[in-house]
N, C-alpha and C. Protein backbone atom coordinates (compact mmCIF):
# COMPACT_ATOMS: atom_id res chain seq x y z
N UNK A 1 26.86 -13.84 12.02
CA UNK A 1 25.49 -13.58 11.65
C UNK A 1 25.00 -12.33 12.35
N UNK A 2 24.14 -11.51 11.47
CA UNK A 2 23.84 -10.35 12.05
C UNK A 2 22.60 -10.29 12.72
N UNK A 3 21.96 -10.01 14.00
CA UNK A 3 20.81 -9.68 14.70
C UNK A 3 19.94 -8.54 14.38
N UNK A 4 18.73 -9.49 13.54
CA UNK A 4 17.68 -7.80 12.56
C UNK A 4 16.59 -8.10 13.39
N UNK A 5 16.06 -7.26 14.17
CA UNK A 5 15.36 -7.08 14.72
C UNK A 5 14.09 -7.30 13.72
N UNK A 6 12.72 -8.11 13.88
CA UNK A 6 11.71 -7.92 12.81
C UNK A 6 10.36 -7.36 13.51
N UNK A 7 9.64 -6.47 13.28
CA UNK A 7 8.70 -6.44 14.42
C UNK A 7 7.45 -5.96 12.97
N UNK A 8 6.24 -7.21 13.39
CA UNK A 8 5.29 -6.83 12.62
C UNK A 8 4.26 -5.59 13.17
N UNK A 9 3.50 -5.16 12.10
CA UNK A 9 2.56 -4.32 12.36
C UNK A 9 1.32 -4.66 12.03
N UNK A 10 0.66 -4.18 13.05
CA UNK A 10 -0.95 -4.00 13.30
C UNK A 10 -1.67 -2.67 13.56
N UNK A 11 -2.51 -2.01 12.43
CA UNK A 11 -3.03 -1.54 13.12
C UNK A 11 -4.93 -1.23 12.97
N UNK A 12 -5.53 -0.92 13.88
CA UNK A 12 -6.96 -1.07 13.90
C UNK A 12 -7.29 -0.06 12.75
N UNK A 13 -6.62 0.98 12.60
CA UNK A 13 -6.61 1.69 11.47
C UNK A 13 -7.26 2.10 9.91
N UNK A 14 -6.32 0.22 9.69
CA UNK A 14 -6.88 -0.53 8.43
C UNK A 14 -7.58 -1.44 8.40
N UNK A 15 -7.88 -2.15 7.75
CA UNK A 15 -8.31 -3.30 7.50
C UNK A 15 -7.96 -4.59 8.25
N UNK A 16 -7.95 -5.15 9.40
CA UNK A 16 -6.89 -6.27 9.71
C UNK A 16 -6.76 -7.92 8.68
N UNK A 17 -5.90 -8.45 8.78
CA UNK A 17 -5.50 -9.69 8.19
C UNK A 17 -6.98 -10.06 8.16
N UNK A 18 -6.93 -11.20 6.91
CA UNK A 18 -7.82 -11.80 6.89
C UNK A 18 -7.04 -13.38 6.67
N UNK A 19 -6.24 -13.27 6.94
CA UNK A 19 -5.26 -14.97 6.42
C UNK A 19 -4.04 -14.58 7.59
N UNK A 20 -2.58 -15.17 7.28
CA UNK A 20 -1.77 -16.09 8.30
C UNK A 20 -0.72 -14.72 7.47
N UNK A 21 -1.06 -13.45 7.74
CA UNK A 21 0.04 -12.70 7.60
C UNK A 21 0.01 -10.85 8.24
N UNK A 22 1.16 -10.44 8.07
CA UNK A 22 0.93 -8.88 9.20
C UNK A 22 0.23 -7.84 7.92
N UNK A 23 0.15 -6.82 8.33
CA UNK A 23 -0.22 -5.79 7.97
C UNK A 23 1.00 -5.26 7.10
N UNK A 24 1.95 -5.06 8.06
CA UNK A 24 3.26 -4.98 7.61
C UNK A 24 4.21 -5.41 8.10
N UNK A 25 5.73 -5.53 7.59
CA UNK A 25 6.68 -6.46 8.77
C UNK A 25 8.09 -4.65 8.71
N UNK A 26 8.33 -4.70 9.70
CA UNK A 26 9.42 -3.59 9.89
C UNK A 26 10.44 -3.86 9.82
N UNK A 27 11.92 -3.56 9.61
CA UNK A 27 13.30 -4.19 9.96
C UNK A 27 14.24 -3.43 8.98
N UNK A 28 15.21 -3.36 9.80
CA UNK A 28 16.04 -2.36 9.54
C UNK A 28 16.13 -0.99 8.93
N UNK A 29 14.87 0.14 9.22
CA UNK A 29 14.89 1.30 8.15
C UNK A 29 13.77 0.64 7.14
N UNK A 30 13.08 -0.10 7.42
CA UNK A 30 12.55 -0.05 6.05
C UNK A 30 11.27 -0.91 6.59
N UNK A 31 10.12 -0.91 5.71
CA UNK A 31 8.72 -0.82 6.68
C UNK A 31 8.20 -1.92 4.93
N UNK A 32 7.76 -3.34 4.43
CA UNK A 32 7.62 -3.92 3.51
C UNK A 32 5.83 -4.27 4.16
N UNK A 33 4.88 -3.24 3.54
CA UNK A 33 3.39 -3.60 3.60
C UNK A 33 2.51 -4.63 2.34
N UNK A 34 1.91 -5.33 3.22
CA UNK A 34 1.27 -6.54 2.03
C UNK A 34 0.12 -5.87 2.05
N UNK A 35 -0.56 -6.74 0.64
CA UNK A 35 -1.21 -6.08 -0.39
C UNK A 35 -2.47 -5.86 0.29
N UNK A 36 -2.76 -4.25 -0.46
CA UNK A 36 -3.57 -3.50 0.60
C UNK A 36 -5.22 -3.80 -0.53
N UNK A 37 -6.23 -4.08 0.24
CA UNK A 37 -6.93 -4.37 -0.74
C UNK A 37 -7.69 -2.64 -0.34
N UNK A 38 -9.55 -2.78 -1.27
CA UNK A 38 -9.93 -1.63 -0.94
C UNK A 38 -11.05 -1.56 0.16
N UNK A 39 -10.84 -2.64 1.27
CA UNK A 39 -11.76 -2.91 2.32
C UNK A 39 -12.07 -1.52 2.56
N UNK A 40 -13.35 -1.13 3.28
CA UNK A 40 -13.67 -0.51 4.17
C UNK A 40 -13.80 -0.66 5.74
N UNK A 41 -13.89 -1.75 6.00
CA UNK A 41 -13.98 -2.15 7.67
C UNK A 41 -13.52 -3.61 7.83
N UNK A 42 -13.63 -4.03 9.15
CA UNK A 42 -13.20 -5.21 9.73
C UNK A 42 -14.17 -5.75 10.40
N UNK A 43 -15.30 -5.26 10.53
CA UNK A 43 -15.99 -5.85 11.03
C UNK A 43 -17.49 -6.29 10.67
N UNK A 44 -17.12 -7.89 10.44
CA UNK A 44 -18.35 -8.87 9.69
C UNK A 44 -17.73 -8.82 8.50
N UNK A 45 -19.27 -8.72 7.84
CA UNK A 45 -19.12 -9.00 6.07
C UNK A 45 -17.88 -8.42 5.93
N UNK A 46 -17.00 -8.77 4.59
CA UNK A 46 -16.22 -7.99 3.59
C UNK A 46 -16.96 -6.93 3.28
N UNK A 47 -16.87 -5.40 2.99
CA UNK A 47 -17.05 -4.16 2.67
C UNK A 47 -16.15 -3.73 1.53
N UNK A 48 -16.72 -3.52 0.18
CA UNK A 48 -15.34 -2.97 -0.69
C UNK A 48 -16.23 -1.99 -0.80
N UNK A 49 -15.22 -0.76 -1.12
CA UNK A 49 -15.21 0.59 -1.20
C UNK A 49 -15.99 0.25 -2.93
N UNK A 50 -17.51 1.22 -3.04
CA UNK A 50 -17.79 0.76 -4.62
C UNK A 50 -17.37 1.67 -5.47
N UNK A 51 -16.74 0.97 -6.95
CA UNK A 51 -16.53 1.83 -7.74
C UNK A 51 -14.75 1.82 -8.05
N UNK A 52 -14.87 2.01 -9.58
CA UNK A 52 -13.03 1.88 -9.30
C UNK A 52 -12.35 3.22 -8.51
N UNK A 53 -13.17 4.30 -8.92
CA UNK A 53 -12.04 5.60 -7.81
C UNK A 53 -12.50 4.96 -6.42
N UNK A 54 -13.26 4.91 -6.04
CA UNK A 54 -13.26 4.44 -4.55
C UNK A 54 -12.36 3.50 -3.98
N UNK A 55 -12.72 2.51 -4.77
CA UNK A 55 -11.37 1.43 -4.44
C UNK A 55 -9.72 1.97 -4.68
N UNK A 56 -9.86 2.72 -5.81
CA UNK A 56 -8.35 2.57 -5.10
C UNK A 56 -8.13 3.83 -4.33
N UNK A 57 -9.20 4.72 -4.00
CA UNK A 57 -8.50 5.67 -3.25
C UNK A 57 -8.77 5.03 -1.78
N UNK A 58 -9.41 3.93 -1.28
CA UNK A 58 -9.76 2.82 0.03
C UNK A 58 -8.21 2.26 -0.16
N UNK A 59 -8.21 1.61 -1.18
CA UNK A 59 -6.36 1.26 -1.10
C UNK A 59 -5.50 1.76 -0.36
N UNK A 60 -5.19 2.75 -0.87
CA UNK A 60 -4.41 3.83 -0.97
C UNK A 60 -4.14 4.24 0.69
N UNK A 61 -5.47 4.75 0.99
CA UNK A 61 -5.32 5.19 2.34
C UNK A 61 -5.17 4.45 3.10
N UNK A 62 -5.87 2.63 2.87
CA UNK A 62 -5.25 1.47 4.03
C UNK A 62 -3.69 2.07 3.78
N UNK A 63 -3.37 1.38 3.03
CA UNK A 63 -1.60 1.48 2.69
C UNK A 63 -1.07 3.11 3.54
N UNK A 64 -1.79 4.07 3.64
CA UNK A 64 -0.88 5.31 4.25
C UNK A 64 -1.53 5.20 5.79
N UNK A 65 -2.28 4.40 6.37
CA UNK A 65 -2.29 3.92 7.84
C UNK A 65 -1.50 2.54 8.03
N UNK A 66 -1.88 1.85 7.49
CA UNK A 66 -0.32 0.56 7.53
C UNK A 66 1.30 1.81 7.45
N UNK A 67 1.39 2.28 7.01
CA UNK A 67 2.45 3.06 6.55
C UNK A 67 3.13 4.04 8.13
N UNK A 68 1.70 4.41 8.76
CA UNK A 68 1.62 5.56 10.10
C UNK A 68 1.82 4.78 10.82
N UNK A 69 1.43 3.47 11.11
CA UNK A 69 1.67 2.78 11.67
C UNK A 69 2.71 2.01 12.06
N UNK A 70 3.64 2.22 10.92
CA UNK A 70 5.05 1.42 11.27
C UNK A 70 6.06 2.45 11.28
N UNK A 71 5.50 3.84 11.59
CA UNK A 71 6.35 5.07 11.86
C UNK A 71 6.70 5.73 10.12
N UNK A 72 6.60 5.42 9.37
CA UNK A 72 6.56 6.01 7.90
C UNK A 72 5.58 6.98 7.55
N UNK A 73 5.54 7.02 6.09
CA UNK A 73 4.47 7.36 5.39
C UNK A 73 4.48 7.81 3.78
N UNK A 74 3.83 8.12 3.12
CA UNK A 74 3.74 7.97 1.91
C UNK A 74 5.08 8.71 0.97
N UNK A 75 5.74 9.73 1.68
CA UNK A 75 6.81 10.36 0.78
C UNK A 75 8.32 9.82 1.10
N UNK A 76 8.07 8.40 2.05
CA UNK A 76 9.28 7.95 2.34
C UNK A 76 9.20 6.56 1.32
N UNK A 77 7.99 6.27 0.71
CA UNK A 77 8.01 4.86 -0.42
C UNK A 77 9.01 4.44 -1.07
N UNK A 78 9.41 3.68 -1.40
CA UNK A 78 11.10 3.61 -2.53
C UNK A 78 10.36 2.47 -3.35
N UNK A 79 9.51 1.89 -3.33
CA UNK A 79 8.92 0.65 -4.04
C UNK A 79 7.47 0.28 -4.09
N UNK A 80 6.64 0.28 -5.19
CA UNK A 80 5.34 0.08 -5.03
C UNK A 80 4.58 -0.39 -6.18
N UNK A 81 3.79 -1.83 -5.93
CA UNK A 81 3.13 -2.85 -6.73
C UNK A 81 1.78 -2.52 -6.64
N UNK A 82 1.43 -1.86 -8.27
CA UNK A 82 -0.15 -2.04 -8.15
C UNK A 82 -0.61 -3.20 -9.11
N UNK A 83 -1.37 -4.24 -8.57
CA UNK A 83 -2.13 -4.94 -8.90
C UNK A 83 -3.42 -4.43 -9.83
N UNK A 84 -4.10 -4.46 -11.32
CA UNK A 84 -5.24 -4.28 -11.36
C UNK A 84 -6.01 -5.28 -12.04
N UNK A 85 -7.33 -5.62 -11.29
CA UNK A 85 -7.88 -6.58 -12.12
C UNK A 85 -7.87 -6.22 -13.78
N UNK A 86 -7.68 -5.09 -14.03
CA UNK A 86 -8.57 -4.64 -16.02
C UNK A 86 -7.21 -3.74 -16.31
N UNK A 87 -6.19 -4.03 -17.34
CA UNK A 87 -5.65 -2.96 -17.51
C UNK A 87 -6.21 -1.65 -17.80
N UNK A 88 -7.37 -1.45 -18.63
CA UNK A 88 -8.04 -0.49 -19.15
C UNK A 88 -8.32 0.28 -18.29
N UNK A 89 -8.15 0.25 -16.82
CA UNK A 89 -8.66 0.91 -15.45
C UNK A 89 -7.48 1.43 -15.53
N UNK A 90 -5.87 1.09 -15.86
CA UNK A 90 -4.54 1.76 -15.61
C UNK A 90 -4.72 3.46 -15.43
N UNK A 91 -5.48 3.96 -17.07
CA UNK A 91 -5.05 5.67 -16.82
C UNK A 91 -5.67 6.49 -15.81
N UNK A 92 -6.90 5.42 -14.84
CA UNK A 92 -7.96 6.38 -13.98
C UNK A 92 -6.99 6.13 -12.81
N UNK A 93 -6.68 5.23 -12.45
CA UNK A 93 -5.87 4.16 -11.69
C UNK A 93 -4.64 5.06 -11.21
N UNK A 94 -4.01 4.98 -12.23
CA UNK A 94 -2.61 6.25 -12.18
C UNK A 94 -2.88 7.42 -12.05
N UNK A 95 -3.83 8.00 -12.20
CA UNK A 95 -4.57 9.52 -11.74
C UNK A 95 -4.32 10.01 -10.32
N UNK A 96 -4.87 8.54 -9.95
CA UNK A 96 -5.74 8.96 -8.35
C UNK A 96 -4.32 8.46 -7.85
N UNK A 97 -3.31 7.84 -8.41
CA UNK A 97 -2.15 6.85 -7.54
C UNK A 97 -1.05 8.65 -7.20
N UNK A 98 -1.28 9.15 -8.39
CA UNK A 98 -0.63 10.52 -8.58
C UNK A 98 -0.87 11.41 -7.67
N UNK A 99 -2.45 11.69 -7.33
CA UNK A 99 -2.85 12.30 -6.19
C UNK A 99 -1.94 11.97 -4.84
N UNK A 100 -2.14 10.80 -4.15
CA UNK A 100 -1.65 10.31 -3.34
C UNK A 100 0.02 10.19 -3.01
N UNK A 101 0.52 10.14 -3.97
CA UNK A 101 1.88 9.61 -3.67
C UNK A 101 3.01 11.07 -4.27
N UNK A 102 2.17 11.58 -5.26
CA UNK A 102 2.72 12.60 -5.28
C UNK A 102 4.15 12.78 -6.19
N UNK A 103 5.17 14.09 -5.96
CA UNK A 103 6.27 13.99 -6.72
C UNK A 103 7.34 14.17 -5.61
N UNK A 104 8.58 13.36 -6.18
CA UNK A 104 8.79 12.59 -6.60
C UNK A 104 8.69 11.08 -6.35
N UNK A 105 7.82 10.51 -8.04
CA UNK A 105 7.21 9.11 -7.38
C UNK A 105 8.52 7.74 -7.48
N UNK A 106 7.85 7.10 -6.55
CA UNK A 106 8.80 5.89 -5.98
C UNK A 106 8.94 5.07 -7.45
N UNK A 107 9.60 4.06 -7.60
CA UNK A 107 9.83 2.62 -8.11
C UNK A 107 8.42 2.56 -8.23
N UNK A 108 7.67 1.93 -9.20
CA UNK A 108 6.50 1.15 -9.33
C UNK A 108 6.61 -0.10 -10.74
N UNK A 109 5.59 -1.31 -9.95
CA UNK A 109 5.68 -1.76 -10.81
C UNK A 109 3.65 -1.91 -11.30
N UNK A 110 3.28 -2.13 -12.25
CA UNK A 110 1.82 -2.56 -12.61
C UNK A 110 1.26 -3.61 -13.15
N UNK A 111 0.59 -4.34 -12.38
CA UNK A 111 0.58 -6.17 -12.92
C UNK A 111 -0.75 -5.95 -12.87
N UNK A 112 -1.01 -6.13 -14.70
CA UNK A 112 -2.56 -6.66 -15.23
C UNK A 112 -2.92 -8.05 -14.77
N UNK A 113 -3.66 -8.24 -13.60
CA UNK A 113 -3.67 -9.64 -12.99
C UNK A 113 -5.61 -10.39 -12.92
N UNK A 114 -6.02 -9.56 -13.77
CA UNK A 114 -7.23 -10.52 -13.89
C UNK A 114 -8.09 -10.54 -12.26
N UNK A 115 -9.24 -11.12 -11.87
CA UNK A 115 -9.97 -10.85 -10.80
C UNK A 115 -8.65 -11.03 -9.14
N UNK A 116 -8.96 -9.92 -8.74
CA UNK A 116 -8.53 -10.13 -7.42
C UNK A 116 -9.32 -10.84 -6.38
N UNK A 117 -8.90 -11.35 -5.03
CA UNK A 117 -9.45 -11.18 -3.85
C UNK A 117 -11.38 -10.28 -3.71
N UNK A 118 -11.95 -11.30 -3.46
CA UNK A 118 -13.15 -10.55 -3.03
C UNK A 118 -14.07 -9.68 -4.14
N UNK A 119 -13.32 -9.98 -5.20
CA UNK A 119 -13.87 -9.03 -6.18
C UNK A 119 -13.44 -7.65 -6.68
N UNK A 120 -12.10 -7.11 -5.77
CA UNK A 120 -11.50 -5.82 -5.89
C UNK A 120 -11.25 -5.58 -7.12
N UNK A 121 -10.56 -4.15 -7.62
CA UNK A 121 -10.49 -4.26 -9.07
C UNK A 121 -9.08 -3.55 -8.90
N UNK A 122 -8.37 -3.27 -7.48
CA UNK A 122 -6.92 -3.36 -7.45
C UNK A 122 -6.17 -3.64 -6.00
N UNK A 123 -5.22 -3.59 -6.23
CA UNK A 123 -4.56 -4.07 -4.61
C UNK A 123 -3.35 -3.40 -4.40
N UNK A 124 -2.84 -2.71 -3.38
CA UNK A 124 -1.67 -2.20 -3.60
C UNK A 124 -0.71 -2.58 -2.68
N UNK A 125 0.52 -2.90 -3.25
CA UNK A 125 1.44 -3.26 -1.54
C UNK A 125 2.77 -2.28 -1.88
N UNK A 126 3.63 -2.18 -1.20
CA UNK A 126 4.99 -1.43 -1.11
C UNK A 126 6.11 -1.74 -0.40
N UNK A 127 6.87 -0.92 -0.26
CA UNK A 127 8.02 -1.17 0.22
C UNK A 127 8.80 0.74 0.66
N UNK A 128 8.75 1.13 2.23
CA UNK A 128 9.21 2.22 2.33
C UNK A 128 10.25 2.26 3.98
N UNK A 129 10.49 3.52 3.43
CA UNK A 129 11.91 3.39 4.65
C UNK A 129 11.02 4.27 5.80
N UNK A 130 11.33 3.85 7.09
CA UNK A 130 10.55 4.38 8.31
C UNK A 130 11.63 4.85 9.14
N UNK A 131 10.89 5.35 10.57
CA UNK A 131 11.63 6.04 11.43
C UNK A 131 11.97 7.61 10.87
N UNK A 132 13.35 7.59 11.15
CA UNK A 132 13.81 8.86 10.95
C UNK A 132 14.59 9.27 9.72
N UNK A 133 14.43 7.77 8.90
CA UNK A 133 14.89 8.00 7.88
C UNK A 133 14.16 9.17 6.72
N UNK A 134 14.52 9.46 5.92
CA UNK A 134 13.86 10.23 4.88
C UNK A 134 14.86 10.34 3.82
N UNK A 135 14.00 10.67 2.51
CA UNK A 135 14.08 10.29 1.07
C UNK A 135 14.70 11.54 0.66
N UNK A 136 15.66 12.01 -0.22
CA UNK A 136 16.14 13.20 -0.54
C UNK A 136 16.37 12.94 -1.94
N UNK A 137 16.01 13.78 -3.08
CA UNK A 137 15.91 12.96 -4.08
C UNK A 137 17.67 13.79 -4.82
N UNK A 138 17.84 13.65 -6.24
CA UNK A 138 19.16 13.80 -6.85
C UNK A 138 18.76 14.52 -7.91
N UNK A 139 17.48 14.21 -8.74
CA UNK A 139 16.74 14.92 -9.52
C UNK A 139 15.59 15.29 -9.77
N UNK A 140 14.97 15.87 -10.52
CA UNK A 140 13.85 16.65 -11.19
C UNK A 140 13.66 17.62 -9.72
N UNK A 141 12.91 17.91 -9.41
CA UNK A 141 12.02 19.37 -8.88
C UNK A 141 11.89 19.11 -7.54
């Protein structure tokens, strides 16, 4: 049996847990962040970022401090789940996801999932390689 080191992440950064799970969990090269809603703060009330560009660009950036935080960051992604409450939000949605993540984009998948958490209108989680690893791609530009 092999010894994988697992070490979760926290950071004040983002948003912290609001339930019985990490920010992100680290292990082996690879950094797996749960779903990033579009909080604005941690402290008291829930705060959602208003508006669909707001929210997901509040997403977005939890997810690239969860990301700094476990020694990564956004051009090392290999996997990434966006949640949206409305498909019809998809083409503004993918706009702003484009901004952020940039070329060349990771694996994604997009689940039309009806009301989220708190009222959000998306959620984003991933999957990226950390440390010293880095992404070298084979094609396009």
């Amino acid at each position: 049996m092999v010894n994988v080191l697992i070490e979760h992440i926290l950071t004040p950064s983002a948003p912290l847990p609001r339930g019985h799970y990490a920010q992100a969990t680290r292990a082996n090269g690879f950094v797996f962040v749960s779903g990033q809603l579009p909080l604005m703060n941690d402290h008291g009330d829930v705060v959602l970022a208003e508006g669909l560009d707001a929210q997901v660009r509040q997403a977005l950036s939890n997810m690239r401090e969860v990301l700094r935080a476990a020694g990564s960051d956004m051009r090392q992604l290999l996997s990434v789940q966006v949640y949206v409450a409305d498909i019809e939000a998809w083409p503004r949605v993918n706009e702003i996801y484009r901004e952020f993540v940039g070329d060349p984009a990771p694996a994604r998948t997009v689940v039309p999932c009806g009301e989220l958490h708190y009222g959000a209108q998306v959620e984003i989680s991933a999957v990226a390689l950390c440390g010293d690893s880095h992404l070298t791609g084979s094609g396009g530009a």
